[in-house]
Protein backbone atom coordinates (compact mmCIF):
# COMPACT_ATOMS: atom_id res chain seq x y z
CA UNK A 1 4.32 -39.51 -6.77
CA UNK A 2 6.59 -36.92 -4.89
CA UNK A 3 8.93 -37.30 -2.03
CA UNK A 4 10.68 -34.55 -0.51
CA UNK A 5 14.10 -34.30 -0.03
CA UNK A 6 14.44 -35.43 3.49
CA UNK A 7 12.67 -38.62 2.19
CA UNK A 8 14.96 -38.57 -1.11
CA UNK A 9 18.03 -38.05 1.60
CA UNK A 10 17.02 -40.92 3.56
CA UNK A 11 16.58 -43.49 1.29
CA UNK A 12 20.01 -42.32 -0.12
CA UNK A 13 21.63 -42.79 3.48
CA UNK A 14 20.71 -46.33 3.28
CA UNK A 15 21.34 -47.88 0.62
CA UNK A 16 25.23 -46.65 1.04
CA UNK A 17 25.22 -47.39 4.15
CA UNK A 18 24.88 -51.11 2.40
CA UNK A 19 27.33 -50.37 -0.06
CA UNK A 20 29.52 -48.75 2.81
CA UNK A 21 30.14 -52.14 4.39
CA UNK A 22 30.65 -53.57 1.19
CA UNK A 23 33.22 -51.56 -0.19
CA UNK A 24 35.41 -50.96 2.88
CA UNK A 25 35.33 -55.35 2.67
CA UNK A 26 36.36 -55.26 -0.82
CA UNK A 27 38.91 -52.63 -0.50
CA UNK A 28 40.58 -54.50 2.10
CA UNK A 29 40.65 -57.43 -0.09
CA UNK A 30 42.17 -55.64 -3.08
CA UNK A 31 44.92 -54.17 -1.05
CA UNK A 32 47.38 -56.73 -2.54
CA UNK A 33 46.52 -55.67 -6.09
CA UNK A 34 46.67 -51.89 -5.89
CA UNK A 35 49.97 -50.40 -7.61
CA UNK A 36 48.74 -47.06 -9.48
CA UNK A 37 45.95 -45.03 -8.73
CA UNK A 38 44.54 -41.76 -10.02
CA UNK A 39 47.30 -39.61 -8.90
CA UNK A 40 49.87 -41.73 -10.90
CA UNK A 41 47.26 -41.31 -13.94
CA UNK A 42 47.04 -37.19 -13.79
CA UNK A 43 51.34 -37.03 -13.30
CA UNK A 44 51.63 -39.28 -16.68
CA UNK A 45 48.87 -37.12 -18.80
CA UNK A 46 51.23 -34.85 -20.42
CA UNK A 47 50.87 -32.06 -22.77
CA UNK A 48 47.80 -29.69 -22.64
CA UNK A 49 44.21 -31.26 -21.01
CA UNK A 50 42.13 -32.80 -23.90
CA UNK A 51 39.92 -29.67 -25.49
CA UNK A 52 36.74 -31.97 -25.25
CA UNK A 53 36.00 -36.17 -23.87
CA UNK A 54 32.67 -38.21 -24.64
CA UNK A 55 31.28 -39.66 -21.53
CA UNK A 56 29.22 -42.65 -22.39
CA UNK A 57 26.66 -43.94 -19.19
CA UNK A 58 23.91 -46.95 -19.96
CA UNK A 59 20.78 -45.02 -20.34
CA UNK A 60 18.37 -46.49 -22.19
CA UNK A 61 18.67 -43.93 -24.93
CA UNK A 62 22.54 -44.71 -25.39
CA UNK A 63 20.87 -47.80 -27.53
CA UNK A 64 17.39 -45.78 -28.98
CA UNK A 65 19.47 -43.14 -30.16
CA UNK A 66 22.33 -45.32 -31.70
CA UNK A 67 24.71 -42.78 -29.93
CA UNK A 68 27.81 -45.37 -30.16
CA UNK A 69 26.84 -45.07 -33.85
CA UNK A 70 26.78 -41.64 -34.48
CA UNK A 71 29.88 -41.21 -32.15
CA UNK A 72 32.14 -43.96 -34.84
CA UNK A 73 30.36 -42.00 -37.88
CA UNK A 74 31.97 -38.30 -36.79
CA UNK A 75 35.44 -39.53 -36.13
CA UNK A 76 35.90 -37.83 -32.92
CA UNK A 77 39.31 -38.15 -31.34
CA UNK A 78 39.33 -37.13 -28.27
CA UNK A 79 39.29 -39.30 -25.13
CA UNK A 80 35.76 -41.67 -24.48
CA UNK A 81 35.24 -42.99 -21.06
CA UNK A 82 32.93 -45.74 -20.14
CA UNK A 83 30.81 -46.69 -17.73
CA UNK A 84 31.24 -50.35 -17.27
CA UNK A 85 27.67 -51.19 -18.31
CA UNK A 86 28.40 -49.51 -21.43
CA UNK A 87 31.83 -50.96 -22.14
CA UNK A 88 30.65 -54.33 -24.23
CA UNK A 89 28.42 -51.95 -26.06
CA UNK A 90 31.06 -49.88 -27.39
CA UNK A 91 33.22 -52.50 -28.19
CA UNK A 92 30.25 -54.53 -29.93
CA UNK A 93 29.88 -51.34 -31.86
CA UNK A 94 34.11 -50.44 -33.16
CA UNK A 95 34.79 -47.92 -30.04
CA UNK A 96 37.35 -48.61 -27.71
CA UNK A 97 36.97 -46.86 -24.67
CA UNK A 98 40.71 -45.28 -23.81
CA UNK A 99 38.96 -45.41 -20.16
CA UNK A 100 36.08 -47.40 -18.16
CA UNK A 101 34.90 -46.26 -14.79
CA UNK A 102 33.74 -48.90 -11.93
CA UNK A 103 32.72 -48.28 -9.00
CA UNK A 104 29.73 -50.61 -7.50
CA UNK A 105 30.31 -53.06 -4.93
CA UNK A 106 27.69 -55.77 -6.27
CA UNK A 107 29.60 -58.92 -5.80
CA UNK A 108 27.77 -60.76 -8.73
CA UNK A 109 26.44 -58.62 -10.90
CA UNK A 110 28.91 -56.18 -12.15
CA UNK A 111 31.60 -58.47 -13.29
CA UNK A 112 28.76 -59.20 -16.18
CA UNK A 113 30.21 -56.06 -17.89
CA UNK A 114 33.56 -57.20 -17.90
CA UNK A 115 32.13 -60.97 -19.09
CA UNK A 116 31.91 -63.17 -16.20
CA UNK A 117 33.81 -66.63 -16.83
CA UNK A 118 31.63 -67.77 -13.47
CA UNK A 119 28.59 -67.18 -14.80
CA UNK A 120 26.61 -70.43 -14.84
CA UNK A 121 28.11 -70.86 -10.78
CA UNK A 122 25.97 -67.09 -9.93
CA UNK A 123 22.77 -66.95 -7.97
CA UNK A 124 19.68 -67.25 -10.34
CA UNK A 125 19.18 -63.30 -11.05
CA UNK A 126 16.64 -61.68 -13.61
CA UNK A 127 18.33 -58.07 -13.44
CA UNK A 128 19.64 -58.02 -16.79
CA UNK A 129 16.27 -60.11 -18.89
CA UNK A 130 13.88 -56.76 -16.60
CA UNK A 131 15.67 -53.88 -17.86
CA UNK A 132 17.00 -52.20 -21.02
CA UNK A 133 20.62 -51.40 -19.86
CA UNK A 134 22.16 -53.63 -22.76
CA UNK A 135 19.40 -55.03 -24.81
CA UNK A 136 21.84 -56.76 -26.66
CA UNK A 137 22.79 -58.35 -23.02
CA UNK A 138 19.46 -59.30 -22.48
CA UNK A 139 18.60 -61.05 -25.69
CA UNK A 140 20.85 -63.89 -24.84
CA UNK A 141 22.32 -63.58 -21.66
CA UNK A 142 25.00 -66.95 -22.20
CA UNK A 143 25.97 -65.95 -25.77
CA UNK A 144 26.55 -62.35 -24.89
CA UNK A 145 28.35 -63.20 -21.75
CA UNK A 146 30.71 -65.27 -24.10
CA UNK A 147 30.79 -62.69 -26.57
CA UNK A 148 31.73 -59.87 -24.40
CA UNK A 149 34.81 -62.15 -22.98
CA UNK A 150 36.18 -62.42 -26.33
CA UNK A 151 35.84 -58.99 -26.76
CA UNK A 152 37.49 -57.52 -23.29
CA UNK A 153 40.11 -60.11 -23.60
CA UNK A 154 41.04 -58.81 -27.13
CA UNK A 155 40.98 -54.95 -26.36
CA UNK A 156 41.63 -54.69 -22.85
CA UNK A 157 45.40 -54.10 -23.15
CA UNK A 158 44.66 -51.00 -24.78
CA UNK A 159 42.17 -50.04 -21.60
CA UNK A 160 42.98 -48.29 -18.48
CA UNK A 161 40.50 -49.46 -15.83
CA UNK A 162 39.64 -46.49 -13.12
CA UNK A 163 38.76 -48.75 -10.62
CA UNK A 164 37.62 -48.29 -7.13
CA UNK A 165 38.72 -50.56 -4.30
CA UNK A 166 35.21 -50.89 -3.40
CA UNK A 167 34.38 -53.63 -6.16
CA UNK A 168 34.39 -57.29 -5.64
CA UNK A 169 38.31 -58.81 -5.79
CA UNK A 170 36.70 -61.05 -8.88
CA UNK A 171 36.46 -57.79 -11.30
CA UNK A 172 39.98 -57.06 -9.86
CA UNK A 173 41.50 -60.26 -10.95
CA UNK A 174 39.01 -60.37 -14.44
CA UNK A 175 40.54 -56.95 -15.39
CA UNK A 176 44.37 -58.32 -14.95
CA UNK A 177 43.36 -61.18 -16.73
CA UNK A 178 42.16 -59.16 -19.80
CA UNK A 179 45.56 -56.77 -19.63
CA UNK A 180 43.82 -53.76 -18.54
CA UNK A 181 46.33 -51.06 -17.00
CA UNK A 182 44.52 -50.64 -13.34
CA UNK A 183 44.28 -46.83 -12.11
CA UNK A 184 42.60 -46.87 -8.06
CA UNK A 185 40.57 -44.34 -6.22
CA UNK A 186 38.43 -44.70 -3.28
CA UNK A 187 34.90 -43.30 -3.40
CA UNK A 188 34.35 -40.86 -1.11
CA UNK A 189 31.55 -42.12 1.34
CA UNK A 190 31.16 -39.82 3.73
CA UNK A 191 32.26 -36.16 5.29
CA UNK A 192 36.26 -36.10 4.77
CA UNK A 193 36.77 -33.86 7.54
CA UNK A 194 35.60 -35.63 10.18
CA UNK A 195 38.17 -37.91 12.32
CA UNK A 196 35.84 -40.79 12.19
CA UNK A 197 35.54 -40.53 8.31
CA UNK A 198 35.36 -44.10 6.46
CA UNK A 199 36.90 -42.53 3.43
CA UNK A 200 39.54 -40.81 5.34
CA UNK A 201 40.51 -43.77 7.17
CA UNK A 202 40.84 -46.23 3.91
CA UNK A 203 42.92 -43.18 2.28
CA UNK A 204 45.22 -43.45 5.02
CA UNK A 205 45.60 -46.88 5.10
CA UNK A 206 45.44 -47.83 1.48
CA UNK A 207 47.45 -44.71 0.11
CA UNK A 208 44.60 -44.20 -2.72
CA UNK A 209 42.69 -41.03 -3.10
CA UNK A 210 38.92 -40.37 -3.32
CA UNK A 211 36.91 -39.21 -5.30
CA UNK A 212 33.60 -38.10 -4.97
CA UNK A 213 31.01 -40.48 -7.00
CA UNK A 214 27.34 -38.67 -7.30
CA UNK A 215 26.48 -42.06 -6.03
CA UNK A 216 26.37 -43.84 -9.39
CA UNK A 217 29.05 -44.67 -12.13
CA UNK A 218 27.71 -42.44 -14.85
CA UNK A 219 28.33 -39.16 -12.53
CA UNK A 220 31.94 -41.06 -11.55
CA UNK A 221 33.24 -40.93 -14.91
CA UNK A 222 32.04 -37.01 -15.59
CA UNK A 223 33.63 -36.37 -12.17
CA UNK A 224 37.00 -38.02 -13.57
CA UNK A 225 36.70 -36.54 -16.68
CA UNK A 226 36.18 -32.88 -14.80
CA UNK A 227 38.89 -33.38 -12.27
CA UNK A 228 41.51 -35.73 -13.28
CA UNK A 229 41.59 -35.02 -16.75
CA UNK A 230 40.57 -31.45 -16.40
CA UNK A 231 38.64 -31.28 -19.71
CA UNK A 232 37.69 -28.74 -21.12
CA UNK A 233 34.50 -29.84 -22.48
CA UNK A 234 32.26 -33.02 -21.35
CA UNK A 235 29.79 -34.22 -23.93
CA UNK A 236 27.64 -36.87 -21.87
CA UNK A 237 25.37 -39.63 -23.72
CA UNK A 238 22.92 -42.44 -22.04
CA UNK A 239 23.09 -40.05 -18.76
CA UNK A 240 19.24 -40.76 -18.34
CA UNK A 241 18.96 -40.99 -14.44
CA UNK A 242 15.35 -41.83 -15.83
CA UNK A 243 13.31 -44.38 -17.84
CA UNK A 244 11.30 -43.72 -21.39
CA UNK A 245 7.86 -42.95 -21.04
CA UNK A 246 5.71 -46.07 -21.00
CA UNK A 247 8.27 -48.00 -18.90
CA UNK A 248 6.70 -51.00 -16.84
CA UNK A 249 8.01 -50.13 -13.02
CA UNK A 250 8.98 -54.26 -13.26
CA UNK A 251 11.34 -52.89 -15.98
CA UNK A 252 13.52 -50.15 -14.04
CA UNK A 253 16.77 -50.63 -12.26
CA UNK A 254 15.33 -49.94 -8.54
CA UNK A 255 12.09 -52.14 -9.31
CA UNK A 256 13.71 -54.33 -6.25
CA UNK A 257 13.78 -51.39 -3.87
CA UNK A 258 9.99 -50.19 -4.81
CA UNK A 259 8.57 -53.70 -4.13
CA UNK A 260 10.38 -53.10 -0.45
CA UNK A 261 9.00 -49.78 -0.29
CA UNK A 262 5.37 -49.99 -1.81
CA UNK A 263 4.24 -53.98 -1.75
CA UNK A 264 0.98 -53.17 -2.86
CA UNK A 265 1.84 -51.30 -5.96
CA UNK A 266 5.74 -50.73 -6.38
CA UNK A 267 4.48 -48.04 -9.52
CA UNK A 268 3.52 -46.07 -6.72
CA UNK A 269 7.27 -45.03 -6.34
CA UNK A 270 7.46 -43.87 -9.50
CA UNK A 271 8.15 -39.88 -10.17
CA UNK A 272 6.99 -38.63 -13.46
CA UNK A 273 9.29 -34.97 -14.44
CA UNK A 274 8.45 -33.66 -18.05
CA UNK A 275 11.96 -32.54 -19.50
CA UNK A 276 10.90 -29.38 -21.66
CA UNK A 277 13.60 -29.79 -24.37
CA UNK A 278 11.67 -32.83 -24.69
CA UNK A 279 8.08 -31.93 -24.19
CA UNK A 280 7.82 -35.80 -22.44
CA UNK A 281 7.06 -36.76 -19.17
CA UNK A 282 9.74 -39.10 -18.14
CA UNK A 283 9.35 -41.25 -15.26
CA UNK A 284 12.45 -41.89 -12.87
CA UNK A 285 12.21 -43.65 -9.05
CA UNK A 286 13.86 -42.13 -5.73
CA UNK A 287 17.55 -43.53 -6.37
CA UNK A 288 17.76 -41.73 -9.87
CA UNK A 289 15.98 -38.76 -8.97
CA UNK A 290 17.99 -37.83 -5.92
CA UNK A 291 21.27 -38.69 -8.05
CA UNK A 292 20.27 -36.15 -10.72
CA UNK A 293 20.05 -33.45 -7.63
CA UNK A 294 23.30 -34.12 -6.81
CA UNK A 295 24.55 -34.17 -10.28
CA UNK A 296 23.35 -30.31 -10.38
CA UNK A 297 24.78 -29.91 -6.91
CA UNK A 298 28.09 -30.94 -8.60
CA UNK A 299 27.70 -28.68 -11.38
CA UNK A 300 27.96 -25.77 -9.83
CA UNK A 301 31.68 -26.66 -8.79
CA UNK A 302 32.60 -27.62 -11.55
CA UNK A 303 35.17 -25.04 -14.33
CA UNK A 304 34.84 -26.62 -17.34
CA UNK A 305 31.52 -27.16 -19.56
CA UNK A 306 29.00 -29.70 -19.60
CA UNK A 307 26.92 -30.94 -22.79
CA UNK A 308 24.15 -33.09 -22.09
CA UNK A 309 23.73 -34.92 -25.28
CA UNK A 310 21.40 -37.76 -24.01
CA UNK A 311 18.62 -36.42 -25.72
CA UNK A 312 16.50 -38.23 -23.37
CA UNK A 313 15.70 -38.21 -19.33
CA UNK A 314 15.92 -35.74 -16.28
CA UNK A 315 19.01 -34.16 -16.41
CA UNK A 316 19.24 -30.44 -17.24
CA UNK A 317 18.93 -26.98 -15.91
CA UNK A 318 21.47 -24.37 -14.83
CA UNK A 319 24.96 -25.28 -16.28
CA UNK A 320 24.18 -28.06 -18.37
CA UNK A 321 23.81 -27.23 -22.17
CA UNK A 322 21.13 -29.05 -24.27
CA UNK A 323 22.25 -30.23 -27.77
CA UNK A 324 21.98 -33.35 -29.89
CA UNK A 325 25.04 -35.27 -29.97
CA UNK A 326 25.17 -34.99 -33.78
CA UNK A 327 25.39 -31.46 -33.79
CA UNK A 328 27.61 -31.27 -30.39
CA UNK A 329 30.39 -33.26 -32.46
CA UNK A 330 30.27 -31.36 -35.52
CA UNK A 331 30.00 -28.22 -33.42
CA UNK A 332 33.51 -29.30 -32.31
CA UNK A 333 34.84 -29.72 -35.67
């Protein structure tokens, strides 16, 4: 099915209007922990910006295409930065992230990324058994929880969290817990310039800066790797904003939201877009679709050069190279 962008818009509005309300709650509440944020980060970066950084996002082809894999194989050394959904992977695969983004409010699921010591006290959830975010995670939810605990206690000193004050107090206090060095920014919600600005206000009276988000973590981290670290190059992998032909609508992130929008037949919400470098049709929902707009949007602002390596999904056109992340890495070499 297709929606049109007033639709796509819409639907957009309102679920941050949720996460509005949310965040500005949270931020409040992690007033007492914030000490550096991403201003302190770019004045300690010294020397020359780094020539190229890895993004990694949770896509379902991060795990298809083994990118984590191929990424340890080619001994890159330039900076990787995380998406919290993909942070156990790497770390269950021999990469430590030098930086994880998080950004969603969620005040139960999230921490899950960062091992959740709570975890038999959360609401009954089947989130992470529908979808393929972290396979791994959804194999055995207990053991992996347990597992990735071990794992962020044991590497997180050598982590620096770019956290927003939007998420729940709990990942706050799990991240100081596990040693990570806590850099804060404040997504930007909403129109800076106007006086009765949300961001603008929590700015003022948190003293953190925003940042603007695409409206999903994966986007975050290329927007801190564009303007914070001012890289050069961006080489993104599991940046999907899409499922693999053949998903199961039950099986996508937003299956929640379609059954609110389409009762009768959430598939119904589905939008198929064939990617050419591809040749597949790949089917995405509303959320992911309209985030992949802005993602172009953002691309056209941006100076330095984007490489989707993916090799999967709906993101590409003007601005955004094509290339297999295998050949990307050596191409840096």
């Amino acid at each position: 099915m297709q929606f049109d962008d007033a639709f796509l818009s819409r639907l957009s509005e309102g679920t941050y209007r949720k996460c509005i309300e949310r965040g500005i709650e949270h931020a409040r509440l992690n007033k007492p922990y914030i000490n550096k944020t991403i201003k302190n980060l770019r004045r300690e970066l010294i020397g020359p910006a780094p020539a190229s950084v890895v993004v990694v996002s949770g896509g379902p082809s991060l795990h298809s295409n083994k990118h984590i894999q191929v990424l340890k194989e080619n001994g890159f050394t330039g900076p990787v930065i995380a998406a919290d959904g993909s942070m156990g992977h790497c770390l269950r695969h021999g990469i430590v992230p030098d930086y994880v983004l998080t950004v969603d409010p969620d005040p139960h699921r999230i921490i899950r990324w960062f091992g959740d010591t709570r975890l038999s006290e959360r609401p009954k959830d089947d989130y992470f058994q529908r979808q393929d975010i972290d396979p791994e995670v959804r194999e055995n939810e207990i053991r992996r929880n347990e597992e990735t605990i071990e794992l962020v206690n044991t590497y997180g000193p050598r982590i620096k969290l770019i956290i927003s004050t939007s998420v729940t107090p709990e990942i706050t206090e799990r991240a100081l817990e596990a040693g990570m060095e806590l850099y804060w920014w404040t997504p930007l919600y909403d129109d800076f310039g106007l006086d009765t600005s949300a961001s603008k206000q929590l700015c003022r009276e948190l003293k953190v800066p925003c940042m603007t988000t695409g409206g999903n973590v994966g986007s975050s981290c290329w927007v801190f790797a564009q303007a914070i670290l001012q890289s050069a190059t961006v080489l993104m992998v599991g940046m999907d904003f899409s499922y693999p032909p053949g998903t199961d609508v039950y099986n996508t992130q937003y299956y929640e939201v379609l059954k609110e929008l389409f009762p009768e037949n959430p598939a119904k919400g589905l939008i198929s877009v064939y990617n050419p470098h591809l040749e597949q049709d790949w089917q995405t929902d509303p959320a992911y679709y309209w985030y992949s707009k802005c993602f172009r949007e953002m691309i056209s602002a941006a100076t330095g050069r984007t490489v989707n390596c993916t090799e999967g999904g709906i993101l590409f056109g003007e601005g955004i190279e094509w290339k297999s992340f295998r050949q990307a890495l050596q191409d840096l070499k």
